[in-house]
Protein backbone atom coordinates (compact mmCIF):
# COMPACT_ATOMS: atom_id res chain seq x y z
CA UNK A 1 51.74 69.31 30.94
CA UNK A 2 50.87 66.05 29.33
CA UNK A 3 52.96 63.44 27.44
CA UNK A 4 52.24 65.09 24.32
CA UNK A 5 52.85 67.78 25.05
CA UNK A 6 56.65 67.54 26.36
CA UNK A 7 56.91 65.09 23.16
CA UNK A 8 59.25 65.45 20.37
CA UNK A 9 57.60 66.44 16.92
CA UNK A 10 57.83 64.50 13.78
CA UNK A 11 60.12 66.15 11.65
CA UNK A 12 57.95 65.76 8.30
CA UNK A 13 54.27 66.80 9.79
CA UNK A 14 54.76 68.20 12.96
CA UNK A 15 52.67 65.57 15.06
CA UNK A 16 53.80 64.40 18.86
CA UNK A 17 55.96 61.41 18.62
CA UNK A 18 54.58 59.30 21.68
CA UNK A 19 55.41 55.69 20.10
CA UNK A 20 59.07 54.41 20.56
CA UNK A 21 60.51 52.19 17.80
CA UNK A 22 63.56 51.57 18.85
CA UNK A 23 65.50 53.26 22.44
CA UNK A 24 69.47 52.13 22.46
CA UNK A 25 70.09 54.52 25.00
CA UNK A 26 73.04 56.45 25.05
CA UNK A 27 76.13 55.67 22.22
CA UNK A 28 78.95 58.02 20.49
CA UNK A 29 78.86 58.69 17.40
CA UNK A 30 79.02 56.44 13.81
CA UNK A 31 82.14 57.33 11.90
CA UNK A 32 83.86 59.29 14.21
CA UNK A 33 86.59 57.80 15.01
CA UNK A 34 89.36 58.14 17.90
CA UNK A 35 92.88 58.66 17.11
CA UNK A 36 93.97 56.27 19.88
CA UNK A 37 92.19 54.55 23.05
CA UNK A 38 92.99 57.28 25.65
CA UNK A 39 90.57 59.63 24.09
CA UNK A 40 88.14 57.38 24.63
CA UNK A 41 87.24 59.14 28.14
CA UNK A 42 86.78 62.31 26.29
CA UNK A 43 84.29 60.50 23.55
CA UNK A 44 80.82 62.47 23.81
CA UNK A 45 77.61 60.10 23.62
CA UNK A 46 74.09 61.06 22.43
CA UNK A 47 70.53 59.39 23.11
CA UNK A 48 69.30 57.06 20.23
CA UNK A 49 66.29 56.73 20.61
CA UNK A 50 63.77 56.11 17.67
CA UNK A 51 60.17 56.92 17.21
CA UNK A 52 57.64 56.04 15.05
CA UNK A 53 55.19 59.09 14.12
CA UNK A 54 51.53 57.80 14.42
CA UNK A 55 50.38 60.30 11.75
CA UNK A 56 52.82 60.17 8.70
CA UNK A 57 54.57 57.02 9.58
CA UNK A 58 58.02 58.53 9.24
CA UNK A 59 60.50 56.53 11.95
CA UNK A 60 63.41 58.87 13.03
CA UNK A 61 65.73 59.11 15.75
CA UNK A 62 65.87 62.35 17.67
CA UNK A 63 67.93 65.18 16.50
CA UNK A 64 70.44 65.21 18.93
CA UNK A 65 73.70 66.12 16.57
CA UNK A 66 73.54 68.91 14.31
CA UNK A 67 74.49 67.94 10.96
CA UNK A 68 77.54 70.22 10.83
CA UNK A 69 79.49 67.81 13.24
CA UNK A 70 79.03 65.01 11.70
CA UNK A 71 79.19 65.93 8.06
CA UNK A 72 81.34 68.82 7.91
CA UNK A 73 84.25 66.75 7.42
CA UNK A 74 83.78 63.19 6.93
CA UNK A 75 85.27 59.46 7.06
CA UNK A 76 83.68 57.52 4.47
CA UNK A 77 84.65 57.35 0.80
CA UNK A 78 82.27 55.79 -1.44
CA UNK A 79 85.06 54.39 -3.62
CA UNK A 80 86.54 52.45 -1.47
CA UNK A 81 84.05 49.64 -2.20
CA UNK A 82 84.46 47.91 -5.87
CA UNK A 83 80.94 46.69 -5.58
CA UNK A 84 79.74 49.74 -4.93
CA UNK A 85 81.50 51.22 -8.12
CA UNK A 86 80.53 48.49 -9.72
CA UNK A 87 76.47 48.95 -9.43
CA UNK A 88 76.44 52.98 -9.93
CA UNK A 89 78.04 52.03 -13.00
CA UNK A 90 75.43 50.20 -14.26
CA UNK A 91 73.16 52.28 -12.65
CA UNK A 92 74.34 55.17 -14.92
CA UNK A 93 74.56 53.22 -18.13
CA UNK A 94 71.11 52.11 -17.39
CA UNK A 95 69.42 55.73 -16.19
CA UNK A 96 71.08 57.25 -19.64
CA UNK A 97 69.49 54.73 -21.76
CA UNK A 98 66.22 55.06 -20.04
CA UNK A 99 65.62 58.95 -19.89
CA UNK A 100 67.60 59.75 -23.15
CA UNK A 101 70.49 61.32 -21.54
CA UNK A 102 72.97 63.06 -23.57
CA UNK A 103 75.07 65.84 -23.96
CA UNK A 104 72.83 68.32 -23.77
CA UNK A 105 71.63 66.86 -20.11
CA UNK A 106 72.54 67.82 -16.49
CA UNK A 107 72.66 65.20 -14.34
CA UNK A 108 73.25 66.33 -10.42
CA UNK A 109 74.13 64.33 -7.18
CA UNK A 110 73.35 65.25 -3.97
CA UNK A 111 75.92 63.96 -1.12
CA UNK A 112 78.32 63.13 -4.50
CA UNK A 113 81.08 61.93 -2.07
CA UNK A 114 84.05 61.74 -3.64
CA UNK A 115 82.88 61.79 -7.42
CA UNK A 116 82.34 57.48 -7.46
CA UNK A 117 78.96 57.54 -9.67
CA UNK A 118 79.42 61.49 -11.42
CA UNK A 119 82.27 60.16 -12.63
CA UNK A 120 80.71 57.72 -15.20
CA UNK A 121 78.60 60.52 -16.47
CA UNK A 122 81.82 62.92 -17.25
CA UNK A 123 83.28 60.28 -18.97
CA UNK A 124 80.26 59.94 -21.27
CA UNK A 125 80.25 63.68 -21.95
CA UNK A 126 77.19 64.84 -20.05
CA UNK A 127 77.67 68.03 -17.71
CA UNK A 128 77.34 66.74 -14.18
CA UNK A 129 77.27 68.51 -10.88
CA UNK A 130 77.92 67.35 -7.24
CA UNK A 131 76.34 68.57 -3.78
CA UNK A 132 78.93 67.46 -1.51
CA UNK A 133 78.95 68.65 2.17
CA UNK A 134 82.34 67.75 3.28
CA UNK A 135 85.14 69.62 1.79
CA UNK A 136 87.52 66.99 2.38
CA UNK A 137 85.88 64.28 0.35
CA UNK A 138 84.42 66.91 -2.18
CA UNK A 139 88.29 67.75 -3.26
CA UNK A 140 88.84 64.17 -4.02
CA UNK A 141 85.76 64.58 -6.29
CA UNK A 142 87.32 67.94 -8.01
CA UNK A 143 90.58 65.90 -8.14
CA UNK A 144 88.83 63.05 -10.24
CA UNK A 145 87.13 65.63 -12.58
CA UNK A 146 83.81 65.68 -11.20
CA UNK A 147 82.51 69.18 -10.51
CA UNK A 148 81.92 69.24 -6.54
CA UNK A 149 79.77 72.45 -4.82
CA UNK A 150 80.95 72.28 -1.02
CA UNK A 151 77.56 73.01 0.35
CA UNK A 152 74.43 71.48 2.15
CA UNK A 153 71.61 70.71 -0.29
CA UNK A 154 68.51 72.27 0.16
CA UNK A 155 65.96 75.31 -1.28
CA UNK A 156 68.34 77.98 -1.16
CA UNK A 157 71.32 75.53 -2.53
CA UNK A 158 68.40 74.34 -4.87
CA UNK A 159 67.98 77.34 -6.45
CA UNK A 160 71.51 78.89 -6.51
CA UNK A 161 72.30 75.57 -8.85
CA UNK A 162 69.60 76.38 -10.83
CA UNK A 163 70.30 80.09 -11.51
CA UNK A 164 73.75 79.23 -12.13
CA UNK A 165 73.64 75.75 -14.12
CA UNK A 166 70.02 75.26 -15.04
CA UNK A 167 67.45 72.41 -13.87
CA UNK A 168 68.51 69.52 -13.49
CA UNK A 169 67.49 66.46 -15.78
CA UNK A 170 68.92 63.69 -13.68
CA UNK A 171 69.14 64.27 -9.38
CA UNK A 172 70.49 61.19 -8.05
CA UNK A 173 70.39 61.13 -4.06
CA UNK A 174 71.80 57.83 -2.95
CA UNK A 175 72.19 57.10 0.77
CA UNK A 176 71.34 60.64 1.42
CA UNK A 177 67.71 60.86 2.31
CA UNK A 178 67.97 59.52 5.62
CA UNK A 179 70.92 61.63 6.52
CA UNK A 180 68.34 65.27 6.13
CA UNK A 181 67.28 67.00 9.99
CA UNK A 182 65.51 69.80 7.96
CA UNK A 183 63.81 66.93 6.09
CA UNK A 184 61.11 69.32 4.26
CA UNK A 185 63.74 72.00 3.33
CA UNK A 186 66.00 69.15 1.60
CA UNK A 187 62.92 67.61 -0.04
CA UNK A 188 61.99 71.26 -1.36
CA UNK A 189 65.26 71.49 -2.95
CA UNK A 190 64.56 68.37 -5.68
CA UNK A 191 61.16 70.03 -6.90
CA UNK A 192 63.20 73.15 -7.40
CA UNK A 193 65.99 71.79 -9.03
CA UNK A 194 64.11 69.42 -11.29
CA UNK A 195 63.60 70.38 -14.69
CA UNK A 196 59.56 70.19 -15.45
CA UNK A 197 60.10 66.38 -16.76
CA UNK A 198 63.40 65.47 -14.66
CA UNK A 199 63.90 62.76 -12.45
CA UNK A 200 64.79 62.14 -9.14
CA UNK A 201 66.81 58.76 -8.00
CA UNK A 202 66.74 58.00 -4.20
CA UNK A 203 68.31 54.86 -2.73
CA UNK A 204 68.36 54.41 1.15
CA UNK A 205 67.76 51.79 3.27
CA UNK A 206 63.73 50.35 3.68
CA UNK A 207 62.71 50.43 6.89
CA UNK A 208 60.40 46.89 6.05
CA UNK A 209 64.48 45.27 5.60
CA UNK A 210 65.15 46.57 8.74
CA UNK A 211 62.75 45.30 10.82
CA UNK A 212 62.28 41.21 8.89
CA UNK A 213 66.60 41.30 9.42
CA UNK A 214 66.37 42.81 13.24
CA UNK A 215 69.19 45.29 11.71
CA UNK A 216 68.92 47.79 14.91
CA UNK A 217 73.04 48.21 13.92
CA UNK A 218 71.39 50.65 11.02
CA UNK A 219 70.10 53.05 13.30
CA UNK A 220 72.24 55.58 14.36
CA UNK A 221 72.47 59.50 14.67
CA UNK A 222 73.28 60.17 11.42
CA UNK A 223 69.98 58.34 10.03
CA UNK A 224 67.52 61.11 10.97
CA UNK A 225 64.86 59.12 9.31
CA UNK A 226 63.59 55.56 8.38
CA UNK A 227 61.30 54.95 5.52
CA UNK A 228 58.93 52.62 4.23
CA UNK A 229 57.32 53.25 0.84
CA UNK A 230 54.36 54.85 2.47
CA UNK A 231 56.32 57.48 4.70
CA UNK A 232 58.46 58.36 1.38
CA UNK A 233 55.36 58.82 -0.79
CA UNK A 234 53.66 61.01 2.07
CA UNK A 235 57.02 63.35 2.00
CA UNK A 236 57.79 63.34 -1.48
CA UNK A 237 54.19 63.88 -2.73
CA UNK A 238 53.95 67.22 -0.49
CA UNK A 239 56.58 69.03 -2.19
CA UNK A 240 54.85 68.13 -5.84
CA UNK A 241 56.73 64.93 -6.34
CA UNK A 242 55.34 61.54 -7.69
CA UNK A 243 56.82 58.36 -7.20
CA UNK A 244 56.19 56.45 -10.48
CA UNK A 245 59.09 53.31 -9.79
């Protein structure tokens, strides 16, 4: 058997990962967190290791967590940050202006959290949908007004929305993209769900930031992937999607 073969395979084009970006050995998990220090003997910890693929460029950590366990019911509420209210506001005032969004419109988030950036769409009038994965934070979303499907986005999700609500003019997927294992399945979903002139929205974190800062505290299990410009391009463009901004 040689090294390639026994190799973990990129999880965008199938090629041996043999080139390690990044190995910080064993740790537990981000954002799961102990309800007092004696269970820290029963804490389970994971590899991290991260690997550059040689053929698509894609960096990404080995899937060693299914994504059930760590998003099925989740600690982080997007709200809790004024700042971060603060820019998907004017990110919303700013996408309606530029793609003519009105009431006619469907705008949809995937990983919607707890309604924080919907929200300023419902209060303009246009229909809006979540994709939210963890029930608990999704019924703070349904709470707030913002429609919430409890469900993992992908094709099949992709295309239930779309029987059911239409395609999409708007998909905004913001600190999501990294968080996919099935990363072609997910990626799938937004050519589906697009209407034929829709647009898709992605913020995560650049992988060129993360190396010029050293900011190795970004990788962790729940970032399956890390992407430069190029490695985005080389996904998106596969499923029919062209980065224009």
């Amino acid at each position: 058997m040689t090294a390639e073969s026994s190799a973990p395979r990129c999880r965008f084009c199938q090629s041996a990962l043999t080139v390690t970006f990044c190995d910080l050995g064993k740790t537990p998990l981000a954002n799961s967190y102990l309800a007092s220090s004696a269970d820290i003997v029963k804490e389970q910890w994971y590899p991290l290791h991260a690997r550059v693929c040689s053929n698509c460029l894609l960096v990404q950590v080995d899937d060693v967590v299914p994504a059930d366990d760590i998003f099925s019911d989740y600690a982080y509420f997007s709200s809790y940050s004024t700042s971060w209210l603060a820019h998907c506001e004017a990110f919303c005032a700013a996408a309606t202006a530029r793609f003519g969004l009105g009431r006619q419109s469907f705008v949809v988030e995937v990983a919607s959290n707890d309604g924080y950036l919907l929200k300023n769409f419902v209060e303009a009038g246009i229909r809006a949908l979540g994709v939210e994965p963890a029930a608990n934070v999704a019924k703070v979303a349904e709470v707030a007004g913002v429609r919430t499907e409890v469900a993992f986005f992908g094709s099949n999700t992709a295309l239930r929305i779309r029987r059911d609500h239409g395609s999409a003019d708007l998909v905004v997927a913001n600190n999501v993209f990294a968080h996919v294992p099935d990363l072609n399945d997910f990626t799938a979903g937004f050519a589906i769900l697009l209407a034929d002139d829709g647009v898709l929205s992605i913020e995560c974190p650049h992988l060129l930031r993360l190396v010029d800062g050293m900011q190795f505290d970004t990788i962790y299990h729940e970032h399956y992937s890390y992407y430069s410009l190029h490695a985005a391009i080389n996904v998106l463009s596969k499923h029919g999607l062209r980065v224009f901004d």
